[in-house]
N, C-alpha and C. Protein backbone atom coordinates (compact mmCIF):
# COMPACT_ATOMS: atom_id res chain seq x y z
N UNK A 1 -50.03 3.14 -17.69
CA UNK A 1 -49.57 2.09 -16.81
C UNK A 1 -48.23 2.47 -16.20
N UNK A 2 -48.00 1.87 -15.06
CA UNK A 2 -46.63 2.61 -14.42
C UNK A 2 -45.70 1.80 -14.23
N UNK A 3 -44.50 1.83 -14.50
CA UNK A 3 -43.25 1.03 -15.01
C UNK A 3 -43.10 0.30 -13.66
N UNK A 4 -42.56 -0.81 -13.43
CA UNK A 4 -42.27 -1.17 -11.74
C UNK A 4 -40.66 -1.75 -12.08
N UNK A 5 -40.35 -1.94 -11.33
CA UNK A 5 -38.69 -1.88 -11.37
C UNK A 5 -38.16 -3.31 -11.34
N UNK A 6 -37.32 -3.42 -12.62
CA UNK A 6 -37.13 -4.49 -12.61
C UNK A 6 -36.32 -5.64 -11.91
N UNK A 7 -36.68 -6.59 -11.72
CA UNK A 7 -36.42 -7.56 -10.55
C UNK A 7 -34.76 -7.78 -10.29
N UNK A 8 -34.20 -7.56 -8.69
CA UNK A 8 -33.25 -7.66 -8.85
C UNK A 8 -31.98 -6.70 -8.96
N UNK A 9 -32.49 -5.80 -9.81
CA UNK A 9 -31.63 -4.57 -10.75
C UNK A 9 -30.57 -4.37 -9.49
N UNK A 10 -31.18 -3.56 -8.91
CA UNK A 10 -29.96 -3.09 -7.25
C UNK A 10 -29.24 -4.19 -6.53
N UNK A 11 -29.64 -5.28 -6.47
CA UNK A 11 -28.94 -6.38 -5.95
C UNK A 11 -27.92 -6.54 -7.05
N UNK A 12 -28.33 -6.95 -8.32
CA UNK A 12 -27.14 -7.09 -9.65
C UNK A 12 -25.86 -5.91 -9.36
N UNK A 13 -26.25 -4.54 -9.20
CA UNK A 13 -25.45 -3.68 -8.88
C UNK A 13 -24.68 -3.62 -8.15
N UNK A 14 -25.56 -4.31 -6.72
CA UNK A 14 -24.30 -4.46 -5.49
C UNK A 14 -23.53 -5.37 -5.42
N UNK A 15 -24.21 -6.78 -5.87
CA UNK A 15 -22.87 -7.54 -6.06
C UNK A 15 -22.02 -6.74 -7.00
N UNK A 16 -21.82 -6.50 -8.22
CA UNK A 16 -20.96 -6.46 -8.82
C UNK A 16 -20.06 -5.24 -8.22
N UNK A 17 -20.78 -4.64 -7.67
CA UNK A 17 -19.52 -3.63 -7.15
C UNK A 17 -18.41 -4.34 -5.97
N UNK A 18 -19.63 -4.69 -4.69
CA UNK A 18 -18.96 -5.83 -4.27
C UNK A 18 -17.76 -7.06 -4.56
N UNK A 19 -18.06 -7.67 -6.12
CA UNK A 19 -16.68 -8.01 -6.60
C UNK A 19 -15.56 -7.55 -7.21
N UNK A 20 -16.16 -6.45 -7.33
CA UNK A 20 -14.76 -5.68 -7.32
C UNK A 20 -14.12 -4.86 -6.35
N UNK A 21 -14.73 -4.71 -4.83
CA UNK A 21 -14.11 -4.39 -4.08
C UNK A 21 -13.29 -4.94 -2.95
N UNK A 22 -13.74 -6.49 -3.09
CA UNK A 22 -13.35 -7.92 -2.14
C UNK A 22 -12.51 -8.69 -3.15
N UNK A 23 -11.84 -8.01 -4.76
CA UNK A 23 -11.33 -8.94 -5.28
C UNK A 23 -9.52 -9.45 -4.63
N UNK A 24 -9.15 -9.31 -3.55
CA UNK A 24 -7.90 -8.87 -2.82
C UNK A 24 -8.21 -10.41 -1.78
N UNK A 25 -9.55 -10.86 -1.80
CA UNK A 25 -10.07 -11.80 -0.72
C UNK A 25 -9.57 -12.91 -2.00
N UNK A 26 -8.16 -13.07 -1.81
CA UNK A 26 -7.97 -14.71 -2.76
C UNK A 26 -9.18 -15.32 -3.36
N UNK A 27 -10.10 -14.23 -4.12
CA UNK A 27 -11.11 -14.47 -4.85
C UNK A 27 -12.14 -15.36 -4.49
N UNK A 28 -11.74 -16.14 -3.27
CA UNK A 28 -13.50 -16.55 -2.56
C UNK A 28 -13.90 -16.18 -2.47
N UNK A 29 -14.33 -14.62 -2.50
CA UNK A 29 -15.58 -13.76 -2.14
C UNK A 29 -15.95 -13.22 -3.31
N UNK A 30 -14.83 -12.79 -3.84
CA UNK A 30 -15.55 -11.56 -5.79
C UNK A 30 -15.87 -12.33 -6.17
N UNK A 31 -15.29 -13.85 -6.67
CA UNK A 31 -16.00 -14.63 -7.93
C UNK A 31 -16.82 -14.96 -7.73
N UNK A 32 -16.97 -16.13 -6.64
CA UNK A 32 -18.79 -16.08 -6.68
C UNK A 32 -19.97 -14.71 -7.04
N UNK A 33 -19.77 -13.93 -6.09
CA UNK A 33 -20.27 -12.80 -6.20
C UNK A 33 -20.70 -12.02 -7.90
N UNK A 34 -19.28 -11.61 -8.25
CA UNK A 34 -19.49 -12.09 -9.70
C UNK A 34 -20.24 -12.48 -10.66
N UNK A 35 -20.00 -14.04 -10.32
CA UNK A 35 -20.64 -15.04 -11.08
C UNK A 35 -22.39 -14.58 -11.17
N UNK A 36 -22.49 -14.91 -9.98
CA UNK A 36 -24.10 -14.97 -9.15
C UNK A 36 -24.64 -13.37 -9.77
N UNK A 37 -23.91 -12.43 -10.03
CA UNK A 37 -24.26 -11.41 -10.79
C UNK A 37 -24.34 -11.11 -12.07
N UNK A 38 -23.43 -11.74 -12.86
CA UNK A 38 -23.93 -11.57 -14.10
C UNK A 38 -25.00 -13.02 -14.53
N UNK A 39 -25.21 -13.67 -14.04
CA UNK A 39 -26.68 -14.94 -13.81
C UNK A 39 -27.67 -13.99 -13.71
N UNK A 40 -27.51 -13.25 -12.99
CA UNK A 40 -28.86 -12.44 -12.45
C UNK A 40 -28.94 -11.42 -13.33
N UNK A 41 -28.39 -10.88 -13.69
CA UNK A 41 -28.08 -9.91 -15.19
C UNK A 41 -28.44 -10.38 -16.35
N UNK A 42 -28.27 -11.47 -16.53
CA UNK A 42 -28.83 -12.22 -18.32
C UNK A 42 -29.93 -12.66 -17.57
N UNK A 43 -30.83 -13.26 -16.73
CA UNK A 43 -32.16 -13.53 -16.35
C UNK A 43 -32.82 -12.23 -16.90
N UNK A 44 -32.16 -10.98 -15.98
CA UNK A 44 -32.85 -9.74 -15.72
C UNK A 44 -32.83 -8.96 -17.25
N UNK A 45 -31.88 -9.31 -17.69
CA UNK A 45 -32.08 -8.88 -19.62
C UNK A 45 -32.87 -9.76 -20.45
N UNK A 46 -32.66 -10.98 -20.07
CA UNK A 46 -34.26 -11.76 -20.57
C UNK A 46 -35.56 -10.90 -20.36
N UNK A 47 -35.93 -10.85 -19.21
CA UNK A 47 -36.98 -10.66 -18.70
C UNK A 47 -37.83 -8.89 -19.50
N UNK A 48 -36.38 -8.04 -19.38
CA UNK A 48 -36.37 -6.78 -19.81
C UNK A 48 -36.60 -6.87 -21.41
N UNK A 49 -36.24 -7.70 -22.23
CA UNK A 49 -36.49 -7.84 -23.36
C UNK A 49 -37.76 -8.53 -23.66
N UNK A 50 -38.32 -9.08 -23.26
CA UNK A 50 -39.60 -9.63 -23.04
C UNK A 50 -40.62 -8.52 -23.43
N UNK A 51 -40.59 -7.29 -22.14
CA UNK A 51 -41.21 -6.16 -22.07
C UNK A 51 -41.02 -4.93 -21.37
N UNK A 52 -39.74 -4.07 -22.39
CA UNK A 52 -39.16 -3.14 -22.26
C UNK A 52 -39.93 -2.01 -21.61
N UNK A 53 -41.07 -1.66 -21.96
CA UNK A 53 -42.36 -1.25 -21.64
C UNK A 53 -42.46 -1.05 -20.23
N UNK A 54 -42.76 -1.85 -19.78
CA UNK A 54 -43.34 -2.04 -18.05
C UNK A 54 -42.24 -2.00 -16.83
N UNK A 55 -40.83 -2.08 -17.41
CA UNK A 55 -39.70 -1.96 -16.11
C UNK A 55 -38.87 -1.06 -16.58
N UNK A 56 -38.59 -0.72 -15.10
CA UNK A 56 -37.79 0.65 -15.47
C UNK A 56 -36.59 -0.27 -14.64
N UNK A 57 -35.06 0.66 -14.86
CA UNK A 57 -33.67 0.27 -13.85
C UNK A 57 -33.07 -0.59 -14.38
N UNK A 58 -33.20 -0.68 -16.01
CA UNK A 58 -32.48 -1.69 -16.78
C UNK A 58 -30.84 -1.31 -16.61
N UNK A 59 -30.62 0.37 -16.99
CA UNK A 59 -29.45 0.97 -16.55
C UNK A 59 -28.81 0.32 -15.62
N UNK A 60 -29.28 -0.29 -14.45
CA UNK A 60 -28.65 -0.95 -13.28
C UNK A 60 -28.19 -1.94 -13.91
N UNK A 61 -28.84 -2.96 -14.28
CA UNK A 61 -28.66 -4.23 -14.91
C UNK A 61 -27.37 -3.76 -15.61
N UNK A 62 -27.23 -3.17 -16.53
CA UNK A 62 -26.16 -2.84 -17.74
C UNK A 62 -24.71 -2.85 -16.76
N UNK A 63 -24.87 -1.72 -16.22
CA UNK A 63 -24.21 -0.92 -14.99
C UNK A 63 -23.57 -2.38 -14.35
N UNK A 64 -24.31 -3.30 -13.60
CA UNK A 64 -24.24 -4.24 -12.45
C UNK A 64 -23.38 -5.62 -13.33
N UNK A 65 -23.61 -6.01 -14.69
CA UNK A 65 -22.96 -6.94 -15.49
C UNK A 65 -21.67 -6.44 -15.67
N UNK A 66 -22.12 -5.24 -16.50
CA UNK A 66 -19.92 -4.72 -16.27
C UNK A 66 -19.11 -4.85 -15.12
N UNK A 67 -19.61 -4.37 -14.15
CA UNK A 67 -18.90 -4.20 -12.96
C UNK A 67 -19.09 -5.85 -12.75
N UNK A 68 -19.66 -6.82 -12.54
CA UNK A 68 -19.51 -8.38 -12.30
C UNK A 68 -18.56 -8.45 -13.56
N UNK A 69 -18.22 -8.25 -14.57
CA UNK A 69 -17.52 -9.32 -15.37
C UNK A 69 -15.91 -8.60 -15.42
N UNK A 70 -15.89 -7.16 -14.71
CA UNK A 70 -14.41 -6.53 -14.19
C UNK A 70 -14.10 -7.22 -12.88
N UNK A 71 -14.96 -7.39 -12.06
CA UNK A 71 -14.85 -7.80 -10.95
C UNK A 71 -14.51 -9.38 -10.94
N UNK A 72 -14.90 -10.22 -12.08
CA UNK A 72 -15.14 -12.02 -12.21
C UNK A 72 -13.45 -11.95 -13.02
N UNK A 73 -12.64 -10.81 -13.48
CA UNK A 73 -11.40 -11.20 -14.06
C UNK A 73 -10.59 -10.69 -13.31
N UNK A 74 -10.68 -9.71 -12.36
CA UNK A 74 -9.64 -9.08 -11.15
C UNK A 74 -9.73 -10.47 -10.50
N UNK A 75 -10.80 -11.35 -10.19
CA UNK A 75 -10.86 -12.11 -9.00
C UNK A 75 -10.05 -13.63 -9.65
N UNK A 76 -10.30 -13.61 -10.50
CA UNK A 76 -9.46 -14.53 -11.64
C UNK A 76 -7.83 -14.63 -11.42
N UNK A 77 -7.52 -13.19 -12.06
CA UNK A 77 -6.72 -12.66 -12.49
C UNK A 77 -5.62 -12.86 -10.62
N UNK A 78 -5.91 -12.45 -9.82
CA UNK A 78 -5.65 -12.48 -8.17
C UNK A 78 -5.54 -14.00 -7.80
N UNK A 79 -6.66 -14.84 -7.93
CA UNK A 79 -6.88 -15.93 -7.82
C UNK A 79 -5.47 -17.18 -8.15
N UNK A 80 -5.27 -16.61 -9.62
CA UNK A 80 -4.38 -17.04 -10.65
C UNK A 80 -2.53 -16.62 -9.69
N UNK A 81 -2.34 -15.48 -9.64
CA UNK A 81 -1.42 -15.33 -9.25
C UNK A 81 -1.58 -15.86 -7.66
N UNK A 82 -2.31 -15.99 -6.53
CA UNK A 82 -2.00 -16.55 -5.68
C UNK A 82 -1.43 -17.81 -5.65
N UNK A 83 -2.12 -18.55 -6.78
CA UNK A 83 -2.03 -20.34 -7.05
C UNK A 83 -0.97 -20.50 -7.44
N UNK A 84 -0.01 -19.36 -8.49
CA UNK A 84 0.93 -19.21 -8.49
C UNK A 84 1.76 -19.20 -7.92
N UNK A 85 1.96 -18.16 -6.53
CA UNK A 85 2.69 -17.89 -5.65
C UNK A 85 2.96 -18.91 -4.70
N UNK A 86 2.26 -20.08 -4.48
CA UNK A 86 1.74 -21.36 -3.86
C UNK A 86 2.64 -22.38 -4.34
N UNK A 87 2.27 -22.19 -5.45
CA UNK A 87 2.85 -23.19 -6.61
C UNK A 87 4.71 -22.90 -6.50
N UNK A 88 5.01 -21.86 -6.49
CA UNK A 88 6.87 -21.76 -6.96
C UNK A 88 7.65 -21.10 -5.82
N UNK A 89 6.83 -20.62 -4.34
CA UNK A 89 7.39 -20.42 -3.16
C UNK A 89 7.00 -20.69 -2.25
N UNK A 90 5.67 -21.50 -2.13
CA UNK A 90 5.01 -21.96 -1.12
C UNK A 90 4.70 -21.34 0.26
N UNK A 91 4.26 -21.75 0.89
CA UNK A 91 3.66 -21.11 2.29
C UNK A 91 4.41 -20.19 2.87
N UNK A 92 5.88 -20.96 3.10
CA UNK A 92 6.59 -20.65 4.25
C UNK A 92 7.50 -19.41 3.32
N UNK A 93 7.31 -19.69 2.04
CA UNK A 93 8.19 -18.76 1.13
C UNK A 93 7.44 -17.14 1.56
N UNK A 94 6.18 -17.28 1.09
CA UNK A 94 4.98 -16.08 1.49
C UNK A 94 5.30 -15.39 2.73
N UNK A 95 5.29 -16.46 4.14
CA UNK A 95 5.51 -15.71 5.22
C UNK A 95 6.44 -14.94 5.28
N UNK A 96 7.89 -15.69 4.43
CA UNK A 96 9.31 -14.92 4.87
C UNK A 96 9.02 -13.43 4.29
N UNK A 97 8.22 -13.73 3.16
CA UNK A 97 8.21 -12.57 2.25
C UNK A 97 7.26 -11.11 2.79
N UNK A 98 6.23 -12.03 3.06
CA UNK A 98 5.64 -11.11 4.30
C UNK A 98 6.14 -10.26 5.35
N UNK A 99 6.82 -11.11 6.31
CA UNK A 99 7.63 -10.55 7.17
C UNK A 99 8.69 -9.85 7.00
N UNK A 100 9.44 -9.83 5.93
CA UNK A 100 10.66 -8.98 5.00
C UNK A 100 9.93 -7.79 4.72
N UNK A 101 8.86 -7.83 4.37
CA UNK A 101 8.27 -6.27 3.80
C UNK A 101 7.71 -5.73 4.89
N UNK A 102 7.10 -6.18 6.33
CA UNK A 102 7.03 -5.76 7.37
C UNK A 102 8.60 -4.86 7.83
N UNK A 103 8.93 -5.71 7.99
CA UNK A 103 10.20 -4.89 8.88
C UNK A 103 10.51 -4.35 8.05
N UNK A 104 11.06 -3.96 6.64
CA UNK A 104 11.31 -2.80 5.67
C UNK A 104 10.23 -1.84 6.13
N UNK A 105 9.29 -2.51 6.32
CA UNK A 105 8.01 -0.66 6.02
C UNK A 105 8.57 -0.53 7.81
N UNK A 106 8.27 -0.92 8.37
CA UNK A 106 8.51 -0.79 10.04
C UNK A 106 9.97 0.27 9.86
N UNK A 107 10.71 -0.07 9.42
CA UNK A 107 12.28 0.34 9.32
C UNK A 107 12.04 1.53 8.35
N UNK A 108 11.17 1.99 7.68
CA UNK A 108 11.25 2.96 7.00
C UNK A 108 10.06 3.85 7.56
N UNK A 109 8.82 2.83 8.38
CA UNK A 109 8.14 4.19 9.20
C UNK A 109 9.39 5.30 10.20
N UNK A 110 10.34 4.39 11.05
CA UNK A 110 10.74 4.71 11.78
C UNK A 110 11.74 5.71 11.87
N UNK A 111 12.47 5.84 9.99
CA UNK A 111 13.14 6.70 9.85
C UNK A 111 12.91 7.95 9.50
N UNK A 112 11.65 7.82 9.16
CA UNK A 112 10.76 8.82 8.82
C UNK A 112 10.17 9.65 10.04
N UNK A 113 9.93 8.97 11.29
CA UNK A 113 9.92 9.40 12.26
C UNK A 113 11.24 10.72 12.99
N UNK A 114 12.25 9.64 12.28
CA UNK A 114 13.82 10.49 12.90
C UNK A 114 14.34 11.74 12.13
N UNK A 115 13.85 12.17 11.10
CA UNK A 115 13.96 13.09 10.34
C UNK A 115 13.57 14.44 11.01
């Protein structure tokens, strides 16, 4: 009988890589992502334990839960310190801070230029 691939497996994979590469997106994008991946990962290890036998690409599954549950605490972890940053300098604090490290890097492309 010939193994057929188990349901999902590559999708589990891509999200989870996916949340860990969008975890920088103030975590609206990794955590869900994430989430919705390791769901689909314990379904897909149900299912694989059922009957180890007949599906192959469990490796993915394994593979696709780690990477969702690195990806579900970077997005956390980001998440956390934004709410933070919100919380004890607020908006307008961010922009100044923003714009301060602009013109430093601007001011230090430029000297780098003059060299």
């Amino acid at each position: 009988m010939e193994q057929q691939q188990l349901p999902n497996s590559t999708l589990i994979l891509v999200f989870g890589i996916i949340s860990i590469v969008t975890c920088c997106c103030y975590g609206i994008i990794g955590l869900p992502l994430g989430i919705v991946a390791l769901v689909m990962a314990n379904k897909a290890t149900a299912v694989y334990a059922e009957n180890p036998e007949i599906y192959k690409g469990f490796q993915n599954v394994k593979t696709g839960k780690i990477l969702a549950i690195i990806g579900i605490v970077l997005n956390a972890i980001f998440l956390i310190y934004v709410i933070w940053m919100f919380t004890t300098i607020g908006y307008d604090g961010m922009q100044e801070a923003q714009e301060e490290f602009m013109r430093s890097f601007n001011q230090g492309m430029e000297e780098g230029r003059n060299k």
